[in-house]
C-alpha atoms as a PDB file:
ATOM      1  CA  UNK A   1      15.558  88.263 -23.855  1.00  0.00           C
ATOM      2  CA  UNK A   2      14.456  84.779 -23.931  1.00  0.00           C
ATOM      3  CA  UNK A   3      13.851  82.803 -20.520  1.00  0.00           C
ATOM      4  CA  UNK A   4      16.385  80.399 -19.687  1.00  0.00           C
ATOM      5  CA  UNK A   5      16.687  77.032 -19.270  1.00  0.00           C
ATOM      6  CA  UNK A   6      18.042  74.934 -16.468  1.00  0.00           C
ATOM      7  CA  UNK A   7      18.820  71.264 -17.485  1.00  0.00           C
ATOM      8  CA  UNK A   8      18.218  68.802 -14.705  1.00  0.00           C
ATOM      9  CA  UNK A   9      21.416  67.470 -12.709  1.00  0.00           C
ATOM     10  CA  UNK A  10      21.801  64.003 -12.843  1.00  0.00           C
ATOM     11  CA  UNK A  11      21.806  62.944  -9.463  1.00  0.00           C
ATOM     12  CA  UNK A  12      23.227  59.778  -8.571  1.00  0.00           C
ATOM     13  CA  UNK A  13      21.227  57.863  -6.184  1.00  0.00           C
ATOM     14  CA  UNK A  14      22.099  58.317  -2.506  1.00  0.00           C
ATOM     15  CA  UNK A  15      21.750  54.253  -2.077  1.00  0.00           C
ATOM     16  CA  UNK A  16      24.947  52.241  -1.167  1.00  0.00           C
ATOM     17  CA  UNK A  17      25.760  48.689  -0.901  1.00  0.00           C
ATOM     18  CA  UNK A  18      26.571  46.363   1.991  1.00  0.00           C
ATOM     19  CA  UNK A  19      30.178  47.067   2.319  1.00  0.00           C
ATOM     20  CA  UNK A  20      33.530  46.427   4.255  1.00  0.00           C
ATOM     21  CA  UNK A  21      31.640  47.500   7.635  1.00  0.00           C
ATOM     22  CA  UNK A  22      28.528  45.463   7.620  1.00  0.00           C
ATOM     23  CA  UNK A  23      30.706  42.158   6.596  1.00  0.00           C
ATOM     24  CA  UNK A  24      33.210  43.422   9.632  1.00  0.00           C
ATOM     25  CA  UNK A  25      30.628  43.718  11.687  1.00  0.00           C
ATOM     26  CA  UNK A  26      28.889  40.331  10.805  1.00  0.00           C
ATOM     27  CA  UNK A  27      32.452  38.579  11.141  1.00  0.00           C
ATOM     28  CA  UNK A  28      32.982  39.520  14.361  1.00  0.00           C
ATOM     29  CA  UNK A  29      29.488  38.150  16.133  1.00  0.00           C
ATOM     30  CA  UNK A  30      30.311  35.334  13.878  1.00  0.00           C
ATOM     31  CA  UNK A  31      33.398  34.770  15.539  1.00  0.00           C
ATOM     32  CA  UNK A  32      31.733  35.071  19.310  1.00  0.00           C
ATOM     33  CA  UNK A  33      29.132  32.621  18.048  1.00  0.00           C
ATOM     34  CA  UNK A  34      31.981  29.958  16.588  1.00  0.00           C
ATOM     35  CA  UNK A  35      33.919  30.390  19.897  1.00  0.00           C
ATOM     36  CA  UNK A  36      30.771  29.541  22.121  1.00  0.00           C
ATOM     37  CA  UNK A  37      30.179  26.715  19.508  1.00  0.00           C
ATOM     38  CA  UNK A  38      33.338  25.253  20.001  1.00  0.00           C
ATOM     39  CA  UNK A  39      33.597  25.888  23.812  1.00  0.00           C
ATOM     40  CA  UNK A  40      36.751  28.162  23.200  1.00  0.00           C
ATOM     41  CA  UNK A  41      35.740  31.004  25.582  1.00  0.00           C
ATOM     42  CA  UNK A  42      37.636  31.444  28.291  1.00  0.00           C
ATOM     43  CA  UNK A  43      36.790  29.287  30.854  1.00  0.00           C
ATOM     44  CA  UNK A  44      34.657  30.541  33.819  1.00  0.00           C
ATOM     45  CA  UNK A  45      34.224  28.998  37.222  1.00  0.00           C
ATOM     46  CA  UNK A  46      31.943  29.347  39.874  1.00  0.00           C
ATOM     47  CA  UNK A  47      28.283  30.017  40.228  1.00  0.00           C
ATOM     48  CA  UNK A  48      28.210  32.548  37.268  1.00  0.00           C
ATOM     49  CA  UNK A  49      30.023  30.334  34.531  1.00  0.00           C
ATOM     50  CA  UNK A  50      26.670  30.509  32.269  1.00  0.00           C
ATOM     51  CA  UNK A  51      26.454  34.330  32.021  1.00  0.00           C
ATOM     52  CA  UNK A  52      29.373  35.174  29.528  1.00  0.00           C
ATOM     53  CA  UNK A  53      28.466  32.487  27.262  1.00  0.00           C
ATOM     54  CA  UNK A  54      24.553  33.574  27.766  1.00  0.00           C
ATOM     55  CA  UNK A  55      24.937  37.146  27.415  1.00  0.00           C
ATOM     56  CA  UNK A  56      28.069  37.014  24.583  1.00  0.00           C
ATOM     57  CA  UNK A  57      26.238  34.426  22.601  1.00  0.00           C
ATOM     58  CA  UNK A  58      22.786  36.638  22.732  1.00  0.00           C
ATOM     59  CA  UNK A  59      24.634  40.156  21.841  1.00  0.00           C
ATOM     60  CA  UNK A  60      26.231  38.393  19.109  1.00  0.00           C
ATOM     61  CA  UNK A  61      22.478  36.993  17.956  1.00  0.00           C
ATOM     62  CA  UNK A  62      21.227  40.359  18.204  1.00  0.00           C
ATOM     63  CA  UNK A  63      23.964  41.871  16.167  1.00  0.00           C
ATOM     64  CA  UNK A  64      23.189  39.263  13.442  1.00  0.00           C
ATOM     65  CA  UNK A  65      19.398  39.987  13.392  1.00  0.00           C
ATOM     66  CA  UNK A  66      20.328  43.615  13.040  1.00  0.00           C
ATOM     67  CA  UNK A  67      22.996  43.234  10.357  1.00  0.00           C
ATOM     68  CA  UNK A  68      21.016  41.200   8.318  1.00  0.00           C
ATOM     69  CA  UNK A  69      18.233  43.507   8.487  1.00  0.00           C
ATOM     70  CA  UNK A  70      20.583  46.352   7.368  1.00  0.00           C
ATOM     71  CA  UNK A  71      22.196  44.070   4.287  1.00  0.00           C
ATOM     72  CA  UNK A  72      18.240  42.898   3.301  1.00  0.00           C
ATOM     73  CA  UNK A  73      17.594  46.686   3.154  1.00  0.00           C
ATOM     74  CA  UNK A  74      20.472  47.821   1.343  1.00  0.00           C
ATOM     75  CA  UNK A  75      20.503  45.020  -1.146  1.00  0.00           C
ATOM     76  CA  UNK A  76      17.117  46.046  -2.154  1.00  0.00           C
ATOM     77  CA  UNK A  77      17.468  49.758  -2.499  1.00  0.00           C
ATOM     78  CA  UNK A  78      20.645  49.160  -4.617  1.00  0.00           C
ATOM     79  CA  UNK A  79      19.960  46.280  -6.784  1.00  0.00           C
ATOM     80  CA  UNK A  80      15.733  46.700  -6.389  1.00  0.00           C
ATOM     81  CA  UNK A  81      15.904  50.310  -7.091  1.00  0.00           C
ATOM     82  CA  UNK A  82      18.858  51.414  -8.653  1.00  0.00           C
ATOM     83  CA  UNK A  83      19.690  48.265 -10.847  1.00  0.00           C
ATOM     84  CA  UNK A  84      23.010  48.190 -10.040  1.00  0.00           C
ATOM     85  CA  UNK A  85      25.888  45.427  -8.724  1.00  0.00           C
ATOM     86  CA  UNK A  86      28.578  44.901  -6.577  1.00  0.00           C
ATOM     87  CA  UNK A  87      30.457  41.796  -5.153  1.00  0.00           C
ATOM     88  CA  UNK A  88      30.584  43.076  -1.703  1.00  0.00           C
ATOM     89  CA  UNK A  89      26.272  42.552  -1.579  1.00  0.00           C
ATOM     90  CA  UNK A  90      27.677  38.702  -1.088  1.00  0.00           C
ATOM     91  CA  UNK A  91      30.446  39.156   1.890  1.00  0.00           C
ATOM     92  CA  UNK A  92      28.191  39.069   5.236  1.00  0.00           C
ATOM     93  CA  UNK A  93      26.639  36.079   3.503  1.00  0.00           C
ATOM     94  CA  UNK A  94      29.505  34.276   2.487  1.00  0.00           C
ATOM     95  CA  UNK A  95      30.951  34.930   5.932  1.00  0.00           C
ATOM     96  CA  UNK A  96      27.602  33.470   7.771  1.00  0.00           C
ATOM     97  CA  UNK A  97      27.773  30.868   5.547  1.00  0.00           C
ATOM     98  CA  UNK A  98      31.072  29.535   5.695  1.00  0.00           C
ATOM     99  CA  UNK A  99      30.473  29.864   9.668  1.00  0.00           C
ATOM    100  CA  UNK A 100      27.669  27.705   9.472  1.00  0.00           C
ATOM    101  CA  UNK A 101      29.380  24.986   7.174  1.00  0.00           C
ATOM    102  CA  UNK A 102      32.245  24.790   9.311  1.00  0.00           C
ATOM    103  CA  UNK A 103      29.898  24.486  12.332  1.00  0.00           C
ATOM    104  CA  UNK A 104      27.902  21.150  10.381  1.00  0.00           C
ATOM    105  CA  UNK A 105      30.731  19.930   9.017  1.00  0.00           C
ATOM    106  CA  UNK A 106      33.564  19.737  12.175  1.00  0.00           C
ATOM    107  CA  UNK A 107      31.722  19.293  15.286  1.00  0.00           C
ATOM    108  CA  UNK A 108      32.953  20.056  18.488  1.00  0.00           C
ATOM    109  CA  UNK A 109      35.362  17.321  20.366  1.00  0.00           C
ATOM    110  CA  UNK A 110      33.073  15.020  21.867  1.00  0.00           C
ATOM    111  CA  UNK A 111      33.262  13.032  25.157  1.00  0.00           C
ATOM    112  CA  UNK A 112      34.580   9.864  23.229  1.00  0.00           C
ATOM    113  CA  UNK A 113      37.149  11.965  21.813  1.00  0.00           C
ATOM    114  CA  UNK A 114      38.420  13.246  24.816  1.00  0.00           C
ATOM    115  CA  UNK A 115      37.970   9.591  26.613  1.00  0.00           C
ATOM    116  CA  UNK A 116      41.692   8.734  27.000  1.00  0.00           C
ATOM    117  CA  UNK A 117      42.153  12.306  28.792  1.00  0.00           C
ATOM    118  CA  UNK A 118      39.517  11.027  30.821  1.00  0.00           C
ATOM    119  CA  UNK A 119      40.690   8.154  32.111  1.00  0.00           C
ATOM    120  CA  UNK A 120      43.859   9.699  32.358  1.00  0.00           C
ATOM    121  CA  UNK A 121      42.812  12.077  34.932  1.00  0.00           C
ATOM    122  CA  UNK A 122      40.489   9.312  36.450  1.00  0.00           C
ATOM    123  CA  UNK A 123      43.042   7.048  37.537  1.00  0.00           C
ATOM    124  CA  UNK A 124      45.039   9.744  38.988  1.00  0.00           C
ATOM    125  CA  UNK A 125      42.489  11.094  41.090  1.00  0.00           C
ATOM    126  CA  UNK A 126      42.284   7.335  42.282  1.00  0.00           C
ATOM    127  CA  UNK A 127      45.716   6.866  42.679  1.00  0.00           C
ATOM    128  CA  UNK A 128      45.947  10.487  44.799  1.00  0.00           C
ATOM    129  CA  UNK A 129      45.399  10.814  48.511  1.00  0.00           C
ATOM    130  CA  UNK A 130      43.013  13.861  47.501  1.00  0.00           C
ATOM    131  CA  UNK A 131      39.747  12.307  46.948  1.00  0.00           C
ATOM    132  CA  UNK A 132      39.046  15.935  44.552  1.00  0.00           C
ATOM    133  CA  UNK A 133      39.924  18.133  42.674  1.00  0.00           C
ATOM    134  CA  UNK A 134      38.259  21.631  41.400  1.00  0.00           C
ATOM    135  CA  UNK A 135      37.663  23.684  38.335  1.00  0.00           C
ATOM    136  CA  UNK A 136      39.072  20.830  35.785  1.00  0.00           C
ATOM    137  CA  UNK A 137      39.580  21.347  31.802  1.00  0.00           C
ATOM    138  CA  UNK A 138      39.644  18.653  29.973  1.00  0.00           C
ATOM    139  CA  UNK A 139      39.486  19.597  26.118  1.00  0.00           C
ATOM    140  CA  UNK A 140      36.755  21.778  25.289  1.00  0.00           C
ATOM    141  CA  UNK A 141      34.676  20.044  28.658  1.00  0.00           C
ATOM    142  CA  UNK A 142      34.875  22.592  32.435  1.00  0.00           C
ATOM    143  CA  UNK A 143      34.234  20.810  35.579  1.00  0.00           C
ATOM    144  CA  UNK A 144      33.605  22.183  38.611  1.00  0.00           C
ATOM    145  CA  UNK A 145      34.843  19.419  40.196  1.00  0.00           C
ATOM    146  CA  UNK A 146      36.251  15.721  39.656  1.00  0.00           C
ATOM    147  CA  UNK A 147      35.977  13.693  42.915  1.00  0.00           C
ATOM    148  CA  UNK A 148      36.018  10.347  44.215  1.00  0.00           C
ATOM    149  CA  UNK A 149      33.036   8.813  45.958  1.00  0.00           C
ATOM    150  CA  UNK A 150      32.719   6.000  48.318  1.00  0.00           C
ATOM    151  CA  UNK A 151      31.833   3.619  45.772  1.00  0.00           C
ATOM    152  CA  UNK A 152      35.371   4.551  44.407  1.00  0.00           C
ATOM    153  CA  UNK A 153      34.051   6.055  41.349  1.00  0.00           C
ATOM    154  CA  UNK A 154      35.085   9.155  40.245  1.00  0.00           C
ATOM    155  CA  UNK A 155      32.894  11.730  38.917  1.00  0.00           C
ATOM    156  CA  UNK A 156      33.662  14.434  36.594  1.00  0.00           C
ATOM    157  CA  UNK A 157      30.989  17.069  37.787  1.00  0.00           C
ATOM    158  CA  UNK A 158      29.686  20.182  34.995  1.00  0.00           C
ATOM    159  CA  UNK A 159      27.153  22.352  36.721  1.00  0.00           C
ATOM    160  CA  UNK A 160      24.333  23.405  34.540  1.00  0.00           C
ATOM    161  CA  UNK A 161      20.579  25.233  34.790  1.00  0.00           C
ATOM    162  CA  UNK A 162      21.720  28.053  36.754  1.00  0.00           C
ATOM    163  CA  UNK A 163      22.636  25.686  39.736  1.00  0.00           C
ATOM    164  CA  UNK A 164      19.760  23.754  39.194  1.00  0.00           C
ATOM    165  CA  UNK A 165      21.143  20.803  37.663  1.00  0.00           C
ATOM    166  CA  UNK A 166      24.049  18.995  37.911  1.00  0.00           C
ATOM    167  CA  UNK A 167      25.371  16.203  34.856  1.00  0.00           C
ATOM    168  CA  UNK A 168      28.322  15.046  33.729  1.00  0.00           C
ATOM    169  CA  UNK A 169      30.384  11.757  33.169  1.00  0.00           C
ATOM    170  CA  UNK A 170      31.548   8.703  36.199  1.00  0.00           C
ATOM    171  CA  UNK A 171      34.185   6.673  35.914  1.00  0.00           C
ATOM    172  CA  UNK A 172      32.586   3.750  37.916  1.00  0.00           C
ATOM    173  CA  UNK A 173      34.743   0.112  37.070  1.00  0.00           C
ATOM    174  CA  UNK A 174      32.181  -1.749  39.089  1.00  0.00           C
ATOM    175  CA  UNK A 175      29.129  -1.075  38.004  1.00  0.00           C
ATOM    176  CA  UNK A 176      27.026   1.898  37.554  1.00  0.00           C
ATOM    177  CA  UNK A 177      27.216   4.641  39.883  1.00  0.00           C
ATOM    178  CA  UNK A 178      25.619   4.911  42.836  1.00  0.00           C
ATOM    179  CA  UNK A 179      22.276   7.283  43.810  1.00  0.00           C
ATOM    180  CA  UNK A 180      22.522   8.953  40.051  1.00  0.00           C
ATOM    181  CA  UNK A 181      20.497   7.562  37.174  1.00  0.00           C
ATOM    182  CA  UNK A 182      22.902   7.277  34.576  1.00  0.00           C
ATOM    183  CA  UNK A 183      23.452   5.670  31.439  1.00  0.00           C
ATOM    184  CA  UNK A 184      26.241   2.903  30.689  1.00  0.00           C
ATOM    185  CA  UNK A 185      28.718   4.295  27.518  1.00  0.00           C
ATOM    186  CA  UNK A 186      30.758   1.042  27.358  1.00  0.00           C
ATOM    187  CA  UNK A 187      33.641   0.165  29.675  1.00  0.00           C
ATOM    188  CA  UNK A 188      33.410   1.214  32.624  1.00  0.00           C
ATOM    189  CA  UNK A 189      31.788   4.839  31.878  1.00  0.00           C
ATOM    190  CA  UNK A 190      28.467   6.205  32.478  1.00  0.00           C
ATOM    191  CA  UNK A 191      26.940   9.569  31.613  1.00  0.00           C
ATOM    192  CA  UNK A 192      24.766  11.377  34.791  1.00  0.00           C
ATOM    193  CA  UNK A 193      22.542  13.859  34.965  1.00  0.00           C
ATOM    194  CA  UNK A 194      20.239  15.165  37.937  1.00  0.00           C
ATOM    195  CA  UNK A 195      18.254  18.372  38.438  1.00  0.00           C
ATOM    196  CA  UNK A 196      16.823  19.884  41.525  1.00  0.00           C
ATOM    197  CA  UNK A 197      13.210  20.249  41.992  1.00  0.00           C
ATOM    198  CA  UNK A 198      11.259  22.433  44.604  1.00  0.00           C
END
């Protein structure tokens, strides 16, 4: 009795594409990082109103860095290696990419957009027997505070540095502001910005 033989198995390969759950998971710390972008998180007062954004916007990074390493790694092993093709190796890019284009091509609302809201808010804080107001929105812009001053401008206050700064925009009709260096923006608006030093 002759000895038998076993014909190899054709194995497929055990590599797989970037799929639905890599471009998921790409879409979704794409999302976080469009919503910082745009200043469309949810607005957060007080003295910790730069950790969300902070630690959201750094998760998100870190998710990216990871999920890119994971689609760089799979493309290879399944085009590289195994020679083969699939539409899906282009999703997490595509998604990045559009992200990206959206992010060059609409900015986010500047101050001279929003400078009618401004004003508006301006000239009722000067027309109001409170000299202040707290935790403001105006557009995409938080304040901590708008107040008037005695040299009856009105400042619109944004906290920055981890309390160690302090900018933002005065609405000063005669003249520039007082004790800030600031910089004229036409009319009768400047921009500020100081920062505390030990």
């Amino acid at each position: 009795m002759g000895e038998q033989q076993v014909e190899p198995e054709d194995t497929a390969s055990d590599n797989k594409p970037p799929g639905r759950i890599l471009t998921a998971i790409t879409g979704v710390a794409v999302i976080v990082l469009v919503c910082l972008h745009y200043d469309w998180w949810p607005s957060r007062f007080g003295d910790m109103a730069w950790a969300d954004p902070l630690l959201f916007g750094g998760a998100a990074l870190l998710v990216l860095v990871v999920a890119g390493t994971v689609w760089a790694i799979r493309t290879l092993h399944y085009v590289g290696q195994d020679r083969r093709w699939t539409w899906w190796i282009m999703a997490a890019p595509a998604v990045v990419a559009v992200a990206v284009a959206s992010a060059l091509l609409l900015p986010p609302q500047s101050f001279d957009d929003m400078r009618p809201e401004f004003e508006r808010v301006a000239l009722e804080v000067l027309a109001s027997p409170e000299r202040s107001r707290s935790n403001v929105e105006i557009g995409r812009f938080d304040f901590r505070s708008v107040r008037q001053r005695s040299d009856e401008a009105v400042y619109f206050v944004r906290e920055d540095g981890l309390g160690m700064a302090m900018s933002g925009w005065a609405y000063s009709p005669d003249g520039p502001p007082a004790g800030f260096s600031a910089t004229h923006l036409g009319g009768p608006w400047y921009e500020f910005r100081v920062v505390w030093r030990d």
